[in-house]
C-alpha atoms as a PDB file:
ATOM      1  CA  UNK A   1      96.355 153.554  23.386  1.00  0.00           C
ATOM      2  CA  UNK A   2      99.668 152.832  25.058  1.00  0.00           C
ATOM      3  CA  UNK A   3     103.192 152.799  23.369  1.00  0.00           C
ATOM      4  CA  UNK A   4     106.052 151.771  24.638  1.00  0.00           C
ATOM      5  CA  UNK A   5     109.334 153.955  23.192  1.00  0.00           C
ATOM      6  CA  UNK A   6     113.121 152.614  23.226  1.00  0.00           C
ATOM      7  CA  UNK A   7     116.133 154.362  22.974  1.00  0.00           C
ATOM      8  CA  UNK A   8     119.810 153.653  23.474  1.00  0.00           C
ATOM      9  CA  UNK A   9     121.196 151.812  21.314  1.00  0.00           C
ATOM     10  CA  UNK A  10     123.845 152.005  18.694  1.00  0.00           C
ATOM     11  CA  UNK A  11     127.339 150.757  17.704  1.00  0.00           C
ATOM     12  CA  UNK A  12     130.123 150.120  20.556  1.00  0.00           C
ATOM     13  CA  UNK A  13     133.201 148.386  20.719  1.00  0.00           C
ATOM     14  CA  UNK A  14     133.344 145.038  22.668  1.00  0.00           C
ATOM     15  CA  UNK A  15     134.235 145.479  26.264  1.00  0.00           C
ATOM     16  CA  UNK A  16     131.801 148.711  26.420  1.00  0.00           C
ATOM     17  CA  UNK A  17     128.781 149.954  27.359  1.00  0.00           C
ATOM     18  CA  UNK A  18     125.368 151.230  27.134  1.00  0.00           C
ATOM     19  CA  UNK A  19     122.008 151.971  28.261  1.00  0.00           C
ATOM     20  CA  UNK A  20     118.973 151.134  27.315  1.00  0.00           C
ATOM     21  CA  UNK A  21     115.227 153.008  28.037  1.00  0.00           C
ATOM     22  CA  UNK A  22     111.977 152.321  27.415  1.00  0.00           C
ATOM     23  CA  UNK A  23     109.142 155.142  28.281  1.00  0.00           C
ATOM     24  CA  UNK A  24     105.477 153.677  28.454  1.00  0.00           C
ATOM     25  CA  UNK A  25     102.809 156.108  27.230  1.00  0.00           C
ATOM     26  CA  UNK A  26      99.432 156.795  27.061  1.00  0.00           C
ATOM     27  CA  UNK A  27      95.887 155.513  29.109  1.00  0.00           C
ATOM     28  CA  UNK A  28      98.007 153.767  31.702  1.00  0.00           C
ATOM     29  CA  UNK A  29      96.590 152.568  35.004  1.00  0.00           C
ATOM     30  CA  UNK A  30      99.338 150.373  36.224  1.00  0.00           C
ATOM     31  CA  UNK A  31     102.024 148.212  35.072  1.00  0.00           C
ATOM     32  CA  UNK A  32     103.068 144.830  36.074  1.00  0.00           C
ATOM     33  CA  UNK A  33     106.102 143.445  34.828  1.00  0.00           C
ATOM     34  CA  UNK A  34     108.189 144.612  31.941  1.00  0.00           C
ATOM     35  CA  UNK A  35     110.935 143.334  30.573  1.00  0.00           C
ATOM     36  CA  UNK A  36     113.631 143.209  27.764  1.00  0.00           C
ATOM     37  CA  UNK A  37     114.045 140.905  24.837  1.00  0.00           C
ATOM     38  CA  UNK A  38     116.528 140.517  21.796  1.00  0.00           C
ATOM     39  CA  UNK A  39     116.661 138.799  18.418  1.00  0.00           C
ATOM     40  CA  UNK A  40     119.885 138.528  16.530  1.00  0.00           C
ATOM     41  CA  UNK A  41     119.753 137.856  12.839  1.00  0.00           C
ATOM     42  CA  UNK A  42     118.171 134.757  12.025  1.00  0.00           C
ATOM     43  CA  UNK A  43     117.562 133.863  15.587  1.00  0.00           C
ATOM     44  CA  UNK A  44     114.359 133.574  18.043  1.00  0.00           C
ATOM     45  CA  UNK A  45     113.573 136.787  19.927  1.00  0.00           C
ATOM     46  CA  UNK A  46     114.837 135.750  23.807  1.00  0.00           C
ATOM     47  CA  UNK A  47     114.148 137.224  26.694  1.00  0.00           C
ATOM     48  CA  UNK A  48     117.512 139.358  28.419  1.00  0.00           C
ATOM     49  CA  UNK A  49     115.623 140.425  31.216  1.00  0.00           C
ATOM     50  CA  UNK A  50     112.259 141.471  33.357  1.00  0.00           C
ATOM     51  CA  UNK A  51     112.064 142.844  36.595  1.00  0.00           C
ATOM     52  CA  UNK A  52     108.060 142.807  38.640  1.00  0.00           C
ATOM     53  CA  UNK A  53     106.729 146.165  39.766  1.00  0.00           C
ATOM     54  CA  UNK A  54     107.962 145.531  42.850  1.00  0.00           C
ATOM     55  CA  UNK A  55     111.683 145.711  41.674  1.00  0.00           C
ATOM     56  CA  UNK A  56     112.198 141.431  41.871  1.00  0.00           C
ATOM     57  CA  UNK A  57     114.541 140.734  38.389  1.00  0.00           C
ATOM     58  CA  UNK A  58     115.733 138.023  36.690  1.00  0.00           C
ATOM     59  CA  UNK A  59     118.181 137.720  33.983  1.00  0.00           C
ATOM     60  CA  UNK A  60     119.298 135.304  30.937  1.00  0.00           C
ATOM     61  CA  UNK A  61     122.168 133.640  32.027  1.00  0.00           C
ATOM     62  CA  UNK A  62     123.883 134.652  29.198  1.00  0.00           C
ATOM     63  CA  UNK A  63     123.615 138.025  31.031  1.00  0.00           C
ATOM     64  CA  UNK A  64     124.167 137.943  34.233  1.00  0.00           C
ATOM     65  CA  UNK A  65     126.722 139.720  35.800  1.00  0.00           C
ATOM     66  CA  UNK A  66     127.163 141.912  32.867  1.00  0.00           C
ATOM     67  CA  UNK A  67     123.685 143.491  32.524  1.00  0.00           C
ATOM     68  CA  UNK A  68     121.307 144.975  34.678  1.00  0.00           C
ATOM     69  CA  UNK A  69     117.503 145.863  34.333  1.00  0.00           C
ATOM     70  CA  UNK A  70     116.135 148.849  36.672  1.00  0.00           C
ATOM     71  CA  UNK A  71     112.840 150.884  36.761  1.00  0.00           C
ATOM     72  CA  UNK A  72     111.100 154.047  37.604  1.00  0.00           C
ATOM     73  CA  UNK A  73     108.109 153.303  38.157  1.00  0.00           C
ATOM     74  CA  UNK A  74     106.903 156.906  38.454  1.00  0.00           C
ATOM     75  CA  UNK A  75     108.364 157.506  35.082  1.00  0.00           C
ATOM     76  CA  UNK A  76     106.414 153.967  33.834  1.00  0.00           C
ATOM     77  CA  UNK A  77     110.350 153.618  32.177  1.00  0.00           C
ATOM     78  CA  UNK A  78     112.832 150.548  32.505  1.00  0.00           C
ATOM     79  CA  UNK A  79     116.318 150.383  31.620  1.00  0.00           C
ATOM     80  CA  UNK A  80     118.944 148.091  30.781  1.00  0.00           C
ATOM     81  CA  UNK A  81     122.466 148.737  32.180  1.00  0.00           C
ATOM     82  CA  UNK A  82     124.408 146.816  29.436  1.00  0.00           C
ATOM     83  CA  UNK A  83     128.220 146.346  30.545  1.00  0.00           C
ATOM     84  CA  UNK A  84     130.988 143.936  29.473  1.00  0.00           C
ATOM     85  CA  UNK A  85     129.489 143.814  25.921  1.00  0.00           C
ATOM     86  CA  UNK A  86     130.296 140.984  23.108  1.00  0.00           C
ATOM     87  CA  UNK A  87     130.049 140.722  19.815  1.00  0.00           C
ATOM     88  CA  UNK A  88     127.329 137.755  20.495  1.00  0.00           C
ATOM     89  CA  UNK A  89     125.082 140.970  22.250  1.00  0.00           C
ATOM     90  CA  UNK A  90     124.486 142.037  18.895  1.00  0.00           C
ATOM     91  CA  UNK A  91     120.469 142.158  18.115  1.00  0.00           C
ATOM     92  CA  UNK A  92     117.620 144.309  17.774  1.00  0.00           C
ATOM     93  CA  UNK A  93     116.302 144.681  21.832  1.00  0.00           C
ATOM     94  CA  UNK A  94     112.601 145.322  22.284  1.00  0.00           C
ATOM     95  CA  UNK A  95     110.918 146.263  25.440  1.00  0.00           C
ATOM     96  CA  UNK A  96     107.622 144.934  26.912  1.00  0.00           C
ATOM     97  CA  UNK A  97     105.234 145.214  29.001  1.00  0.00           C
ATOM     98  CA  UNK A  98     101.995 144.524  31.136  1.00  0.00           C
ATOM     99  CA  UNK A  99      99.711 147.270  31.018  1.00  0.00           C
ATOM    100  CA  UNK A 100      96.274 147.536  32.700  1.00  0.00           C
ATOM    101  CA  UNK A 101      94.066 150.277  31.086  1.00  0.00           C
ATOM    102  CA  UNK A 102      90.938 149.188  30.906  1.00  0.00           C
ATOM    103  CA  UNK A 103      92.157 145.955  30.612  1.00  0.00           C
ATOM    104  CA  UNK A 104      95.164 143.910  30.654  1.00  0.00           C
ATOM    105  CA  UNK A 105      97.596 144.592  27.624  1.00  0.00           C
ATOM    106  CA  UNK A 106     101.365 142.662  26.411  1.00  0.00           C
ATOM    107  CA  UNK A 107     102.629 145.825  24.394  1.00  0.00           C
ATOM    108  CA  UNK A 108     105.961 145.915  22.570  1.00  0.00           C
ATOM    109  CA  UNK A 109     108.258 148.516  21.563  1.00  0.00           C
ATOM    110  CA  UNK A 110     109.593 148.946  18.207  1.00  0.00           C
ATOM    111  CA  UNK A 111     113.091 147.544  19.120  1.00  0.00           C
ATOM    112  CA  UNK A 112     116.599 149.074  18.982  1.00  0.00           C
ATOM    113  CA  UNK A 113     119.441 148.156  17.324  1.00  0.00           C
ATOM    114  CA  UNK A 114     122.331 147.389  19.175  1.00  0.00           C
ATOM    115  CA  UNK A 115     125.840 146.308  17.540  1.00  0.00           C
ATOM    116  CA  UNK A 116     128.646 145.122  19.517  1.00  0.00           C
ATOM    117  CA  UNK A 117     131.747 145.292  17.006  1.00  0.00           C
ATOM    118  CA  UNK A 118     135.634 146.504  16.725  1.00  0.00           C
END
């Protein structure tokens, strides 16, 4: 079984920043691309950013310039560089990823809150 575990988040003032991780665990034989999503209240869940195994990212253009998504792949972990935050940023940010065990697998994390406010 694989799991995918975020931390990070929490309440910052607008202009700040923060970081975002997400450990995979478990069975793992390799992982493709993984990426980060958000969904504010009462909106669709939208993708931020994903980055390939090979390091290639791309980025919501709401984000650009302000965030930035890394890896480790050794680690099977990604991160999310959040700088420049607004109060629009607010949402709960979940993690995914492809993960080949026996098989190919979309897993999710469990999603962390992050609130942008003064």
């Amino acid at each position: 079984q694989v799991q995918l575990v975020e931390s990070g988040g929490g309440l910052v003032q607008p202009g700040g920043s923060l970081r975002l991780s997400c450990a995979a665990s478990g069975s793992i034989f390799s992982i493709n691309a993984m990426g980060w999503y958000r969904q504010a209240p009462g909106k669709q869940r939208e993708l931020v950013a994903v980055i390939t195994s090979g390091g290639s990212a791309n980025y919501a253009d709401s984000v650009k310039g302000r965030f930035t998504i890394s890896r480790d792949n050794a680690k099977n972990t990604v991160y999310l560089q959040m700088n420049s935050l607004k109060p629009e940023d607010t949402a709960v940010y979940y993690c995914k990823a492809n993960v080949f065990t026996s098989r190919w697998l979309e897993v999710w994390g469990q999603g962390t809150l992050v609130t942008v406010s003064s």
